[in-house]
PDB file of N, CA and C in Angstrom:
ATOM      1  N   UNK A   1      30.565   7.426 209.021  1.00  0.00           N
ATOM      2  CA  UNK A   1      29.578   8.471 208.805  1.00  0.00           C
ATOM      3  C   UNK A   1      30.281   9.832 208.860  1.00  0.00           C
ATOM      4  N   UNK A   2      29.719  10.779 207.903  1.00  0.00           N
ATOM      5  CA  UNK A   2      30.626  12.324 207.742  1.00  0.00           C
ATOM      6  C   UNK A   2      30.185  12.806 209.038  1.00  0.00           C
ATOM      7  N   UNK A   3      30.872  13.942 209.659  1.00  0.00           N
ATOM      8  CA  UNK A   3      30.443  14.525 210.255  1.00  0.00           C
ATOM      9  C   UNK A   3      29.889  16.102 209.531  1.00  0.00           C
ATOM     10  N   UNK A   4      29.679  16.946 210.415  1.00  0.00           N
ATOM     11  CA  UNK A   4      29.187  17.957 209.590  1.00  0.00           C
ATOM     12  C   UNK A   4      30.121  19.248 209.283  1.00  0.00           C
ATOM     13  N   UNK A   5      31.086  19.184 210.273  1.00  0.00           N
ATOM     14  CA  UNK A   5      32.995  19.698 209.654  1.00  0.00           C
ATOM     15  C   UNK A   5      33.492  19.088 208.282  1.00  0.00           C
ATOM     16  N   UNK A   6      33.587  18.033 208.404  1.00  0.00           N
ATOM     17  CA  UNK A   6      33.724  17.317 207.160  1.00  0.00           C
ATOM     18  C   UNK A   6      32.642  17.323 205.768  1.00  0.00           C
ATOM     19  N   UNK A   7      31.319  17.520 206.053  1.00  0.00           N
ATOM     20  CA  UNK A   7      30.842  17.594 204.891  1.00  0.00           C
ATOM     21  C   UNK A   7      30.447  19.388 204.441  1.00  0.00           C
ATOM     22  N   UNK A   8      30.945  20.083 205.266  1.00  0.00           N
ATOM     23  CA  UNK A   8      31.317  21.658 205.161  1.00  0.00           C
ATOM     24  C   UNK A   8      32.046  21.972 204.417  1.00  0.00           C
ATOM     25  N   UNK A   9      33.152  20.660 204.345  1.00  0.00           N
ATOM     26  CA  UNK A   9      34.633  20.867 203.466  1.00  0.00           C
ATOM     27  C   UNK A   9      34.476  20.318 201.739  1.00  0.00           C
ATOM     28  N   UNK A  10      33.081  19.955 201.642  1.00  0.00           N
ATOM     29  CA  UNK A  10      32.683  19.243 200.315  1.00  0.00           C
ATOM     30  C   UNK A  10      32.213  20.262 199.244  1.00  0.00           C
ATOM     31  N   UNK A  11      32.413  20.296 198.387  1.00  0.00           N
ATOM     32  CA  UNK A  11      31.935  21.184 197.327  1.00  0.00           C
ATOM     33  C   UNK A  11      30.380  21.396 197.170  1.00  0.00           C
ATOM     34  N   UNK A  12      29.513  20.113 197.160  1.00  0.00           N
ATOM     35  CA  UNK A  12      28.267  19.991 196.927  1.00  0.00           C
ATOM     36  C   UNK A  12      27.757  18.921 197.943  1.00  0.00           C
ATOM     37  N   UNK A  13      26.874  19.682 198.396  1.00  0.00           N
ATOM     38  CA  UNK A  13      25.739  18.634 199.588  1.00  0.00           C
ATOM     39  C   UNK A  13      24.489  19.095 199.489  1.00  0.00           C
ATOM     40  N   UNK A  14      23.910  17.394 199.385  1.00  0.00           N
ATOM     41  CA  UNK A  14      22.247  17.140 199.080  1.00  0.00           C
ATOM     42  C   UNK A  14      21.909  17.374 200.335  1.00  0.00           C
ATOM     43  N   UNK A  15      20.984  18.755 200.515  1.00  0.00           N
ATOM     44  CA  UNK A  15      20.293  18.871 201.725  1.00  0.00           C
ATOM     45  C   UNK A  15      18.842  18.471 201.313  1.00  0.00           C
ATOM     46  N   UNK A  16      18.547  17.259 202.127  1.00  0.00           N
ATOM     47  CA  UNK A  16      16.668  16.885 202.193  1.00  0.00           C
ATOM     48  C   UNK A  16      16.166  17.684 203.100  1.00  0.00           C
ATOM     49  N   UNK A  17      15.218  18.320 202.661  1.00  0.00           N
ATOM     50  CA  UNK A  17      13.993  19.072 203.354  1.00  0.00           C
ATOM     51  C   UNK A  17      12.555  18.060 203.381  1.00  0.00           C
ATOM     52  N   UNK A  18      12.285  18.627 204.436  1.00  0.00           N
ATOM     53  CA  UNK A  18      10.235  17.872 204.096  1.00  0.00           C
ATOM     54  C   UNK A  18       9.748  18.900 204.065  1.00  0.00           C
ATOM     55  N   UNK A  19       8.474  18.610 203.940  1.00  0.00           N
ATOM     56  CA  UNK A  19       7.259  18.735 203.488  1.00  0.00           C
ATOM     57  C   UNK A  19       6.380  18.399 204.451  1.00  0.00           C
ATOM     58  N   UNK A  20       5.536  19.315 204.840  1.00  0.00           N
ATOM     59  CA  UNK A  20       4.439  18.963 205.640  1.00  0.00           C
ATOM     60  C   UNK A  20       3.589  17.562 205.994  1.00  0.00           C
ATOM     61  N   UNK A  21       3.709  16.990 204.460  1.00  0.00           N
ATOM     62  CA  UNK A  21       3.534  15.833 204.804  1.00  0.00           C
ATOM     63  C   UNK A  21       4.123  14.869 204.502  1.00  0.00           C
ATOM     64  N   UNK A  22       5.280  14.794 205.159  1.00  0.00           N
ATOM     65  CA  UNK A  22       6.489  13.959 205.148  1.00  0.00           C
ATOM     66  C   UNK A  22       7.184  13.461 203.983  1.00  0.00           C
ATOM     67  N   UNK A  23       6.967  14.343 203.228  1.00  0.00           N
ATOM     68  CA  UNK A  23       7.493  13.725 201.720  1.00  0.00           C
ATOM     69  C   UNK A  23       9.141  14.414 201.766  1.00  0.00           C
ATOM     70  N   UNK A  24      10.141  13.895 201.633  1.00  0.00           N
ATOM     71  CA  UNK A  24      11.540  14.332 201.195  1.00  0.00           C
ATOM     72  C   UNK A  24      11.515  15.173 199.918  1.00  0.00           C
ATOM     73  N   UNK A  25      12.565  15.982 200.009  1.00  0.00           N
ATOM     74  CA  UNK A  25      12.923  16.509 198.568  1.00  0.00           C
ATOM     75  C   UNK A  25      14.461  17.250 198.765  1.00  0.00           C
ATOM     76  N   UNK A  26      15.162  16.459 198.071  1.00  0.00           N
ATOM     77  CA  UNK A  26      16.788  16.935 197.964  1.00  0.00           C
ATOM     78  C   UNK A  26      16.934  18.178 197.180  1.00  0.00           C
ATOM     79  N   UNK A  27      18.049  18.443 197.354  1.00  0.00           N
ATOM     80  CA  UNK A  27      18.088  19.504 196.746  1.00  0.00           C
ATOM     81  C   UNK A  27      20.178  20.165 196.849  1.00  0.00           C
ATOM     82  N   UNK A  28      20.714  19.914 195.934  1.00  0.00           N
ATOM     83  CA  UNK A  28      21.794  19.988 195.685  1.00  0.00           C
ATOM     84  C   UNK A  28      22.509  21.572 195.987  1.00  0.00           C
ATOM     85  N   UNK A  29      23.554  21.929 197.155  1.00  0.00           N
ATOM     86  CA  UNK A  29      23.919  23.370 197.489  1.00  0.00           C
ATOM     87  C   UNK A  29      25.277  23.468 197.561  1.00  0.00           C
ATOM     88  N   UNK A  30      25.646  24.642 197.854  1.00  0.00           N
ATOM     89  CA  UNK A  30      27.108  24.945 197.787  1.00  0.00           C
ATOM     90  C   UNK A  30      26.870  25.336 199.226  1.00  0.00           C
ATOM     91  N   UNK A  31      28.200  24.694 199.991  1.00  0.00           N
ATOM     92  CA  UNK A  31      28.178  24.540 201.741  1.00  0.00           C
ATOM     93  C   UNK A  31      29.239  25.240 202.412  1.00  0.00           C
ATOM     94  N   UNK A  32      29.378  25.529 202.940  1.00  0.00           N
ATOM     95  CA  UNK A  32      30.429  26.400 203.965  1.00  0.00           C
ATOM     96  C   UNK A  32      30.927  26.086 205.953  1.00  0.00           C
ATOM     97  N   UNK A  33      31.552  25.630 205.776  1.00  0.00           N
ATOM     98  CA  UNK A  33      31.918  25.506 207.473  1.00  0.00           C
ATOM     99  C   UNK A  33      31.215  26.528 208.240  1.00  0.00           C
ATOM    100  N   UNK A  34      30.912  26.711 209.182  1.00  0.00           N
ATOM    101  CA  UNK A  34      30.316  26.942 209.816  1.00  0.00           C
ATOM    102  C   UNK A  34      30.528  27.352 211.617  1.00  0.00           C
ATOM    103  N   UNK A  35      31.563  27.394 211.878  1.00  0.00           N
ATOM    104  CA  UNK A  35      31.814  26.716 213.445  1.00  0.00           C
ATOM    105  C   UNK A  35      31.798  25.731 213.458  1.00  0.00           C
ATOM    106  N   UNK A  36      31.123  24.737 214.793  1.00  0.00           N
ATOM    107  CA  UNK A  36      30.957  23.336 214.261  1.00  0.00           C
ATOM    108  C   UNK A  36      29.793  22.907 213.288  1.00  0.00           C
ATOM    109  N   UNK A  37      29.356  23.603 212.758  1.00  0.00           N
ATOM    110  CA  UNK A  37      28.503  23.666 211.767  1.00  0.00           C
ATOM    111  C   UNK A  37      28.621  23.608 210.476  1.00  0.00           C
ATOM    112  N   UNK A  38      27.428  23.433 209.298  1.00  0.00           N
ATOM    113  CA  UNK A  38      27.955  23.839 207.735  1.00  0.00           C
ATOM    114  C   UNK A  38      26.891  24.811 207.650  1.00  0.00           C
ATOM    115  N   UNK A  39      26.575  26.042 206.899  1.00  0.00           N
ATOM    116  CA  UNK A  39      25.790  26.725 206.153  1.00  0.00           C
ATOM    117  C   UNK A  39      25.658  26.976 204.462  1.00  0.00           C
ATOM    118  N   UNK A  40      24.450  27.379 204.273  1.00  0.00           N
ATOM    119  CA  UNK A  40      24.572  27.686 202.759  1.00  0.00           C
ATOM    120  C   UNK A  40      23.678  28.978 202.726  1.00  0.00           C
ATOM    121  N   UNK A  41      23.638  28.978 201.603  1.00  0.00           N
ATOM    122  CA  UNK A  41      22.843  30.818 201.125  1.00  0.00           C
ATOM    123  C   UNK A  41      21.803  29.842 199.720  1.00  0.00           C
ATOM    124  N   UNK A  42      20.961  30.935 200.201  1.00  0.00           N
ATOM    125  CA  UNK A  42      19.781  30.731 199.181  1.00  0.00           C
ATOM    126  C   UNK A  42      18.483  31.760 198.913  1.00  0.00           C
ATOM    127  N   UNK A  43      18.215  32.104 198.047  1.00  0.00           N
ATOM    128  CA  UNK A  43      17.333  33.097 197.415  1.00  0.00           C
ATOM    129  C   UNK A  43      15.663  32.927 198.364  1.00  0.00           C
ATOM    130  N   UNK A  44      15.170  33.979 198.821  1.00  0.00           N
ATOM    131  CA  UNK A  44      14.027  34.154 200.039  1.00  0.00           C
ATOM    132  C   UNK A  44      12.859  33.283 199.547  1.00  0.00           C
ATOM    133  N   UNK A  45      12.618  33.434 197.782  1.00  0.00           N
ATOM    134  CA  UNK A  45      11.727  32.470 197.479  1.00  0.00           C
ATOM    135  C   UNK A  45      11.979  30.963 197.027  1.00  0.00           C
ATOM    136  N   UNK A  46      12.720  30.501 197.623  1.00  0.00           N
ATOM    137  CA  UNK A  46      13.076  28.961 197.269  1.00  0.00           C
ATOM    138  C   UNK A  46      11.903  28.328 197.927  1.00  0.00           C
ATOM    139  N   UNK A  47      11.549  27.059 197.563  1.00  0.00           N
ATOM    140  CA  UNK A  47      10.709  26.247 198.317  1.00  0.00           C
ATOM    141  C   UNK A  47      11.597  25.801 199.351  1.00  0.00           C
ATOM    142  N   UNK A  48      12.611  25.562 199.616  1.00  0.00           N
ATOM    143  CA  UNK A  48      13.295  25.051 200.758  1.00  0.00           C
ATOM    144  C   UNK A  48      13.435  25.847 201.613  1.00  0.00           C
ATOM    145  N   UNK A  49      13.309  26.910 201.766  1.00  0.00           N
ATOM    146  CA  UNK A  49      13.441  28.114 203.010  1.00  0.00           C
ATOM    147  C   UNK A  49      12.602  28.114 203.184  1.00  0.00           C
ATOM    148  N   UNK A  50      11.077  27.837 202.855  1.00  0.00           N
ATOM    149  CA  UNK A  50       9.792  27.540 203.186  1.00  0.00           C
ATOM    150  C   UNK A  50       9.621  26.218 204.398  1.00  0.00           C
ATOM    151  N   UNK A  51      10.019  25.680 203.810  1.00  0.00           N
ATOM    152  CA  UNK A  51      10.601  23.850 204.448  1.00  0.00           C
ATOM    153  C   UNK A  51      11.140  24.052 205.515  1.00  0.00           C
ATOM    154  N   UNK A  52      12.189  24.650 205.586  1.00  0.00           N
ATOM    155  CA  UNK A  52      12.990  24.833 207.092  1.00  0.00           C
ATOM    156  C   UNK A  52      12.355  25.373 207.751  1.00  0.00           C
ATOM    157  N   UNK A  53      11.957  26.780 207.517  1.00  0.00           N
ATOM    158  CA  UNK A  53      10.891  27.459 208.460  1.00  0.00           C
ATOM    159  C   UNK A  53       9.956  26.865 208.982  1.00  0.00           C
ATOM    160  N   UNK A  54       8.866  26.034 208.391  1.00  0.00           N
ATOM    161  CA  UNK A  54       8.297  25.152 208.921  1.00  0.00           C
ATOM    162  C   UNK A  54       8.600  23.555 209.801  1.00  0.00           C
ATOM    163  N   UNK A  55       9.720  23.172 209.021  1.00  0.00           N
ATOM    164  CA  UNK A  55      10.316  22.154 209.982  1.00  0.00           C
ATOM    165  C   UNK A  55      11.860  21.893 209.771  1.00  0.00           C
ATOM    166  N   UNK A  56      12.432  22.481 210.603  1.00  0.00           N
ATOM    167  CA  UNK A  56      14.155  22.269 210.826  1.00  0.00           C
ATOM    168  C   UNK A  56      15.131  20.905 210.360  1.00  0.00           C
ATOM    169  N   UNK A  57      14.318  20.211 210.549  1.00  0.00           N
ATOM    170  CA  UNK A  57      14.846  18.632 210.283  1.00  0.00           C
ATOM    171  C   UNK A  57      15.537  18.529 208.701  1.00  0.00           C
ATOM    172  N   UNK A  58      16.515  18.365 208.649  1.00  0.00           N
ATOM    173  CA  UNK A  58      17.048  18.189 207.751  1.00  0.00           C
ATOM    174  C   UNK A  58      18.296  16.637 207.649  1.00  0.00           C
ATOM    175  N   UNK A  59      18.625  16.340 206.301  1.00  0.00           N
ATOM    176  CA  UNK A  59      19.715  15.196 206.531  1.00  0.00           C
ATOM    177  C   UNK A  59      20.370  15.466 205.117  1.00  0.00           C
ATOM    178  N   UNK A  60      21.664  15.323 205.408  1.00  0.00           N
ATOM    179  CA  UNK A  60      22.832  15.653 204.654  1.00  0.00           C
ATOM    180  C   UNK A  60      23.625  14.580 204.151  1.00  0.00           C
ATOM    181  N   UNK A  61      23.986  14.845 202.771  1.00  0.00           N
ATOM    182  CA  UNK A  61      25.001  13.971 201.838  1.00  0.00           C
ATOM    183  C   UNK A  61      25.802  14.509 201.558  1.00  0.00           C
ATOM    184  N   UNK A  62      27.136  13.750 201.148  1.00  0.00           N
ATOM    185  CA  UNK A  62      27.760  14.372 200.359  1.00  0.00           C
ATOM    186  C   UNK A  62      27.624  13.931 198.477  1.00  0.00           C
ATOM    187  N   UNK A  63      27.387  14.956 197.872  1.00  0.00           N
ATOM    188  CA  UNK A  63      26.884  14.690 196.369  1.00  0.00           C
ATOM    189  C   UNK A  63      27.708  15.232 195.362  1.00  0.00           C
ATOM    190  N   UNK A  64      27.564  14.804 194.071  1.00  0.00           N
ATOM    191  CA  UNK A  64      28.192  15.598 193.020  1.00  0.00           C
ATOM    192  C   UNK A  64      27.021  16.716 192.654  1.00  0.00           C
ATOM    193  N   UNK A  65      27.449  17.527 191.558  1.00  0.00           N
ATOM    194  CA  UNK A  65      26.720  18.851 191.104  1.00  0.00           C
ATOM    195  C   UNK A  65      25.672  18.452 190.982  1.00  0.00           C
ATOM    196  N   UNK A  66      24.958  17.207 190.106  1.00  0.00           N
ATOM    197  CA  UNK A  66      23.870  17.167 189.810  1.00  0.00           C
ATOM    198  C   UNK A  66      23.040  16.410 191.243  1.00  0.00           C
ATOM    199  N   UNK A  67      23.366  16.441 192.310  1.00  0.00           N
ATOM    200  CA  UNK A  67      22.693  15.799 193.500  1.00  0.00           C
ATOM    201  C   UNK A  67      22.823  14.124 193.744  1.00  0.00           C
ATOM    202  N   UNK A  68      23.926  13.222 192.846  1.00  0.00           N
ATOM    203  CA  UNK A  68      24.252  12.214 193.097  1.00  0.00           C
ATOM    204  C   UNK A  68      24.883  11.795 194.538  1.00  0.00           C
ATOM    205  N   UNK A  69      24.128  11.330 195.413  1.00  0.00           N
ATOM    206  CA  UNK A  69      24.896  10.973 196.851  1.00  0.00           C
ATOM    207  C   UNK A  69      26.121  10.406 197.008  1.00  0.00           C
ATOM    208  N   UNK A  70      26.907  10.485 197.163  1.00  0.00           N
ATOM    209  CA  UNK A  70      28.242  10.118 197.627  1.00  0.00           C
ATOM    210  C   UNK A  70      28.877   9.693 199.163  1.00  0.00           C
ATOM    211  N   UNK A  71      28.048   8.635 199.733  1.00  0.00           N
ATOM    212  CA  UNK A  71      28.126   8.459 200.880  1.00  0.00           C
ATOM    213  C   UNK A  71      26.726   8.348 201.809  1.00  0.00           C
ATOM    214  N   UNK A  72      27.393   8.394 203.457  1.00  0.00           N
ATOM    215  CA  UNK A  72      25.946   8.211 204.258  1.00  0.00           C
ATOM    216  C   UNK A  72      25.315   9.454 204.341  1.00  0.00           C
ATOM    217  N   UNK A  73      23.714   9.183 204.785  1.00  0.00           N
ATOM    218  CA  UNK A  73      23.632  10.657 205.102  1.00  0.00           C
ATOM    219  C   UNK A  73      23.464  10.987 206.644  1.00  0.00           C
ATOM    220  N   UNK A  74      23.372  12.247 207.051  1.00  0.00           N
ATOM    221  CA  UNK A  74      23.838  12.798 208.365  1.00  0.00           C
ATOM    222  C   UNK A  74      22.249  13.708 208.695  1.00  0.00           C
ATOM    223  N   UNK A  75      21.527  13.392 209.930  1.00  0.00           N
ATOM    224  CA  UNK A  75      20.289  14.147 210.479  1.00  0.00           C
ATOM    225  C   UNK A  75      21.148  15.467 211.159  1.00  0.00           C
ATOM    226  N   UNK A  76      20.354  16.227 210.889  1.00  0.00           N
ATOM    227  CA  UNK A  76      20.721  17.692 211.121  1.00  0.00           C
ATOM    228  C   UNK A  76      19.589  18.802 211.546  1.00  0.00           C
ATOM    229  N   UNK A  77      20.108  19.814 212.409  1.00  0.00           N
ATOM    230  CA  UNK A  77      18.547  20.842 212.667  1.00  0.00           C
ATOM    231  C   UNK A  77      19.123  21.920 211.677  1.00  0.00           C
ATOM    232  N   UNK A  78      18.719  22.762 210.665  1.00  0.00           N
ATOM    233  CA  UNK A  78      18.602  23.912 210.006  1.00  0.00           C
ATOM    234  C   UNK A  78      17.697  25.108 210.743  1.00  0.00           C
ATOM    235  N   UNK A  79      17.996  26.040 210.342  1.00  0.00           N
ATOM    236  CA  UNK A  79      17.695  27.660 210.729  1.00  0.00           C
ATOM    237  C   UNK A  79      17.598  28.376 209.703  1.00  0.00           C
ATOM    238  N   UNK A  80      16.967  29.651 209.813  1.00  0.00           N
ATOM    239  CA  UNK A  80      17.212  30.610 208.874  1.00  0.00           C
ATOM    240  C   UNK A  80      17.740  31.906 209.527  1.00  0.00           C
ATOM    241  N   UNK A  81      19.364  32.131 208.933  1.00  0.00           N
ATOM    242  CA  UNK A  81      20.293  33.016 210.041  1.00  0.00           C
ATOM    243  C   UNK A  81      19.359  34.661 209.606  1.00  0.00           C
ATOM    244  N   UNK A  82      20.137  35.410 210.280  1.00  0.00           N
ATOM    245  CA  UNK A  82      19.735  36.576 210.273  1.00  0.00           C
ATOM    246  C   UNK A  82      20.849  37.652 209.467  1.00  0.00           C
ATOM    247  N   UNK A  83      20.725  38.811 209.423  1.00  0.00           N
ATOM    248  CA  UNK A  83      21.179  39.420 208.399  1.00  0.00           C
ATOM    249  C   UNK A  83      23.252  39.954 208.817  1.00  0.00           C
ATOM    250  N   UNK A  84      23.347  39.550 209.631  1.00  0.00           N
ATOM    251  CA  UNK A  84      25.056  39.196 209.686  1.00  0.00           C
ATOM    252  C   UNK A  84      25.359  37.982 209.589  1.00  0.00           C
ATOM    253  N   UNK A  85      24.669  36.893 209.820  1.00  0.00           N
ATOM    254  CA  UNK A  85      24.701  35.195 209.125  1.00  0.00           C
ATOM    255  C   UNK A  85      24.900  35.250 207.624  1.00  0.00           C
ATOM    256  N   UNK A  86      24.122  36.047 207.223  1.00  0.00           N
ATOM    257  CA  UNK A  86      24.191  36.445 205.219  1.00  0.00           C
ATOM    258  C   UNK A  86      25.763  36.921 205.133  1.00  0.00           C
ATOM    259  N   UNK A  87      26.071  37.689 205.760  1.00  0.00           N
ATOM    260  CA  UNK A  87      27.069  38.348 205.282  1.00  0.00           C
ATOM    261  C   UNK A  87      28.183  37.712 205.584  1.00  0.00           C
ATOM    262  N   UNK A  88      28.266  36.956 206.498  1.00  0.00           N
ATOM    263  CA  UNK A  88      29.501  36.311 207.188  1.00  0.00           C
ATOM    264  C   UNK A  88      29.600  34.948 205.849  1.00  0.00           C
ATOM    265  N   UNK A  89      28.554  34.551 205.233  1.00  0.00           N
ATOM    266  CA  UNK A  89      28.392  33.184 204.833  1.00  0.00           C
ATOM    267  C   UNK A  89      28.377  33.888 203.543  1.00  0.00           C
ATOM    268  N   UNK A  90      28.248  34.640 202.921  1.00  0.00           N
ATOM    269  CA  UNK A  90      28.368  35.128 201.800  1.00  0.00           C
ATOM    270  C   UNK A  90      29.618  35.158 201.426  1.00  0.00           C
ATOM    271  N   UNK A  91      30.970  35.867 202.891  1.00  0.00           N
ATOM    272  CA  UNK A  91      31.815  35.942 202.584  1.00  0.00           C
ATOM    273  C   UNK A  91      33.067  34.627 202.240  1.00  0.00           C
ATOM    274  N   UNK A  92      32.349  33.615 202.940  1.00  0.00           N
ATOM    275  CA  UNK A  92      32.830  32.492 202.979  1.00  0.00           C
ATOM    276  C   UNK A  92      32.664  31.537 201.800  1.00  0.00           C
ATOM    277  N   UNK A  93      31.646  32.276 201.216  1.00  0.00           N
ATOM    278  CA  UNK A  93      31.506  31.642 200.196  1.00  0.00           C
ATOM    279  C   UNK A  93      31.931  32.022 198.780  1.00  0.00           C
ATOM    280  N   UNK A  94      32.488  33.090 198.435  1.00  0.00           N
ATOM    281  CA  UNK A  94      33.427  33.619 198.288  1.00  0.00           C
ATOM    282  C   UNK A  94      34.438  33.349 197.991  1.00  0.00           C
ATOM    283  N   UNK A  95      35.033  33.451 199.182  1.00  0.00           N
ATOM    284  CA  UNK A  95      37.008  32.597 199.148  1.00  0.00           C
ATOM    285  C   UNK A  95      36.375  31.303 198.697  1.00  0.00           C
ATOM    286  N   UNK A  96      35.769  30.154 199.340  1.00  0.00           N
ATOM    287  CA  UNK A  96      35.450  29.043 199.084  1.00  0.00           C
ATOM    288  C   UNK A  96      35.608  28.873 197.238  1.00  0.00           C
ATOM    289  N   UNK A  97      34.588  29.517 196.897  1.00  0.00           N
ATOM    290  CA  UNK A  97      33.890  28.848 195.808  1.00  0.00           C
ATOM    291  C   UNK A  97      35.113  30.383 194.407  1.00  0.00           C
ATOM    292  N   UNK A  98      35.223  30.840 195.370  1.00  0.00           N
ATOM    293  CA  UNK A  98      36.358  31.749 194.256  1.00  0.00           C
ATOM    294  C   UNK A  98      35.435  32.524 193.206  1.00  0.00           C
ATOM    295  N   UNK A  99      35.801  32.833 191.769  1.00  0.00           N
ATOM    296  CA  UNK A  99      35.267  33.722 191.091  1.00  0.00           C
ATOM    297  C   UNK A  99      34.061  33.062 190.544  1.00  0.00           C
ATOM    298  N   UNK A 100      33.576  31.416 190.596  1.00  0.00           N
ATOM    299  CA  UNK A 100      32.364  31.331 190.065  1.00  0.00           C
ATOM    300  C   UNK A 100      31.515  31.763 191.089  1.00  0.00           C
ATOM    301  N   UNK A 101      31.770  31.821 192.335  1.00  0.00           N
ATOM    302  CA  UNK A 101      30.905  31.977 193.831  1.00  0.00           C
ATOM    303  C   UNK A 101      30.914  33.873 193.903  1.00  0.00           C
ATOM    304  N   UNK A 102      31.867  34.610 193.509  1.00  0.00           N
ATOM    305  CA  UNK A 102      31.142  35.457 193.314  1.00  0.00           C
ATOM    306  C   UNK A 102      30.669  36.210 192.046  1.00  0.00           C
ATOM    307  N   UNK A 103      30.731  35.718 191.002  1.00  0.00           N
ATOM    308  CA  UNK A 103      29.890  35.861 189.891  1.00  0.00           C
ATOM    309  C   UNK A 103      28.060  35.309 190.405  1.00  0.00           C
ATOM    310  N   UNK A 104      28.799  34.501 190.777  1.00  0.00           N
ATOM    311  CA  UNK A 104      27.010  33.830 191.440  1.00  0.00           C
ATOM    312  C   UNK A 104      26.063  34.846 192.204  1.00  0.00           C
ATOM    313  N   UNK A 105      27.210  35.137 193.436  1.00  0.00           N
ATOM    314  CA  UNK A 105      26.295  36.309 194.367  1.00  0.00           C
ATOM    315  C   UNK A 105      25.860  37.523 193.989  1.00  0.00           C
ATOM    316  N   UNK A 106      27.053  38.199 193.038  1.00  0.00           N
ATOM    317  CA  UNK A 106      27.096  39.097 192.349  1.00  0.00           C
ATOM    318  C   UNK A 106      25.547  39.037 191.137  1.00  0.00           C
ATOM    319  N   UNK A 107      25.288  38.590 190.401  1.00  0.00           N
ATOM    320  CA  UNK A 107      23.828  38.101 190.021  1.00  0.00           C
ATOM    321  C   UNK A 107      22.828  37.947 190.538  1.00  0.00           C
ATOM    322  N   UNK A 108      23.118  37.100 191.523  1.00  0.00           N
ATOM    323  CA  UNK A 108      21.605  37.088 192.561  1.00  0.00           C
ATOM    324  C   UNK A 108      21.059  38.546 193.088  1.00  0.00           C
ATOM    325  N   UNK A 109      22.428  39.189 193.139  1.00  0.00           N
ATOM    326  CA  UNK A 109      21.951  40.674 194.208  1.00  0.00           C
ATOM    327  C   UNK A 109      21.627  41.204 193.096  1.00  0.00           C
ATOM    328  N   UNK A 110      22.278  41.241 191.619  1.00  0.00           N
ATOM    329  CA  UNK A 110      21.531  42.119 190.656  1.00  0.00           C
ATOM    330  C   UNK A 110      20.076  42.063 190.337  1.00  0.00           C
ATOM    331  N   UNK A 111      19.783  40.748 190.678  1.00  0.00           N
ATOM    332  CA  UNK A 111      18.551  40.026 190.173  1.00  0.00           C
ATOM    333  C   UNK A 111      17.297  40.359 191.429  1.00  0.00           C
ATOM    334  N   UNK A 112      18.174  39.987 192.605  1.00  0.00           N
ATOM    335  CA  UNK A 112      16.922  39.869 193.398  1.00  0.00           C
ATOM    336  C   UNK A 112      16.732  41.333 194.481  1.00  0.00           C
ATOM    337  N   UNK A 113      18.220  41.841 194.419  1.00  0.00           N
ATOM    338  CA  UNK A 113      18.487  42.700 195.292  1.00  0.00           C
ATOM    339  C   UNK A 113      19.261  42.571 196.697  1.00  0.00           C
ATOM    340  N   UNK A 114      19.110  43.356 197.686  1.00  0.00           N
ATOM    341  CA  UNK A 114      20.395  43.003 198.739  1.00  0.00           C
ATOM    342  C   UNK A 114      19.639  42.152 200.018  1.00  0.00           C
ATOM    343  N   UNK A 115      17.793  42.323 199.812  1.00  0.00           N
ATOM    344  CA  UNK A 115      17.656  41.678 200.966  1.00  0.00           C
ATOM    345  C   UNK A 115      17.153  40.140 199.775  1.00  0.00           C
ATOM    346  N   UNK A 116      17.393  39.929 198.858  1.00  0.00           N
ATOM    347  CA  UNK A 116      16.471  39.013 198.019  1.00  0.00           C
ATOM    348  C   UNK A 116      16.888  37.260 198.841  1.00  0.00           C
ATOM    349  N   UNK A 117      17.934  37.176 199.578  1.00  0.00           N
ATOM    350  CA  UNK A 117      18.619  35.744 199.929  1.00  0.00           C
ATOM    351  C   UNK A 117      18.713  35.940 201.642  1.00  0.00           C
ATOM    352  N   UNK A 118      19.048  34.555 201.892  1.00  0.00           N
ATOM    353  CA  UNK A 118      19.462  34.302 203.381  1.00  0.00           C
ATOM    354  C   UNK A 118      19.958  33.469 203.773  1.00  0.00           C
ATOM    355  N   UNK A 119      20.648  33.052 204.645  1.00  0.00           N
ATOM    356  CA  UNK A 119      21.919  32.337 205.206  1.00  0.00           C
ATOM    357  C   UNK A 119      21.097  31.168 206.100  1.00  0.00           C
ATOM    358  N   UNK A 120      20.924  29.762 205.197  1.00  0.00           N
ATOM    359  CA  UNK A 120      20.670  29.283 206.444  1.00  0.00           C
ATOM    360  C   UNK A 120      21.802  28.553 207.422  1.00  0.00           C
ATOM    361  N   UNK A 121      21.541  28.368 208.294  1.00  0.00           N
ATOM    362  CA  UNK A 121      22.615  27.238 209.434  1.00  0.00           C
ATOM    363  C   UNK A 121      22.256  25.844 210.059  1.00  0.00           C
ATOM    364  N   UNK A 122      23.169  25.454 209.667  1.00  0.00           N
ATOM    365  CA  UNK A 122      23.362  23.608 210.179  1.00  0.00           C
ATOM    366  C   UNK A 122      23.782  23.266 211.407  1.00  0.00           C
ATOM    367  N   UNK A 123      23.305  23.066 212.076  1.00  0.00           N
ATOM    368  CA  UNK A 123      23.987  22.062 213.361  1.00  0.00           C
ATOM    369  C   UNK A 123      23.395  20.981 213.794  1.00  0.00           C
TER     370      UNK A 123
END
C-alpha cells in the first residue's frame, strides 16, 4: 500500500470525495509533498472544495491523467489550507510540474483572480 510521501511523488492522484449522501466521486489532480503529507490547489468553485468542507474523508490513488487507478487506494483526512498554504503549494507546484504548472497557475489567476483558488492538505 502507497503511503502518502510516496503518492506526493506521483504526477497524478485520484482524490475521492463524498457527497452527503455517501456517493464517491474521483476526481483526477496534480499533488505535491507536503511534510508528511500530499497537497493540491484547486479553483474556490470546484464541487470538491465543497466536499471537503463538508466532510474531510478522503481516499487516494495513484492514476494516470485521465483518472485511471494505478494501484491501492489510501484513506486520508483533507482540509482547506489558508492563504500561506496557497502560496507555499503553489510554489511547489511550480518547480514540480515546471512550465506547464505555471502556465496553469498563471491562467487560473488571470481567469479567476488572486483569491479565485486554495490549497487543500492531506494527512
Amino acid at each position: 500500500m502507497a503511503t502518502l510521501e510516496q503518492l506526493g511523488a506521483e504526477k497524478y492522484v485520484l482524490v475521492t470525495t463524498y457527497r452527503k449522501d455517501g456517493r464517491a466521486v474521483p476526481t483526477p489532480v496534480w499533488v505535491v509533498p507536503d511534510g508528511s503529507g500530499l497537497a493540491f490547489w484547486t479553483f474556490n468553485s470546484a464541487a470538491k472544495l465543497k466536499r471537503i468542507r463538508n466532510n474531510g474523508r478522503v481516499t487516494l490513488t495513484a492514476c494516470d491523467m485521465r483518472g485511471n487507478p494505478r494501484g491501492d487506494a489510501l484513506e486520508a483526512s483533507a482540509r482547506v489550507g489558508d492563504g500561506a498554504d496557497l502560496r507555499r503549494i503553489k510554489g511547489a507546484l511550480r518547480r514540480k510540474y515546471g512550465l506547464a504548472g505555471w502556465l496553469t497557475l498563471t491562467g487560473s489567476r488571470l481567469r479567476r483572480g488572486a483569491d479565485g483558488t486554495s490549497a487543500v492538505l492531506v494527512s
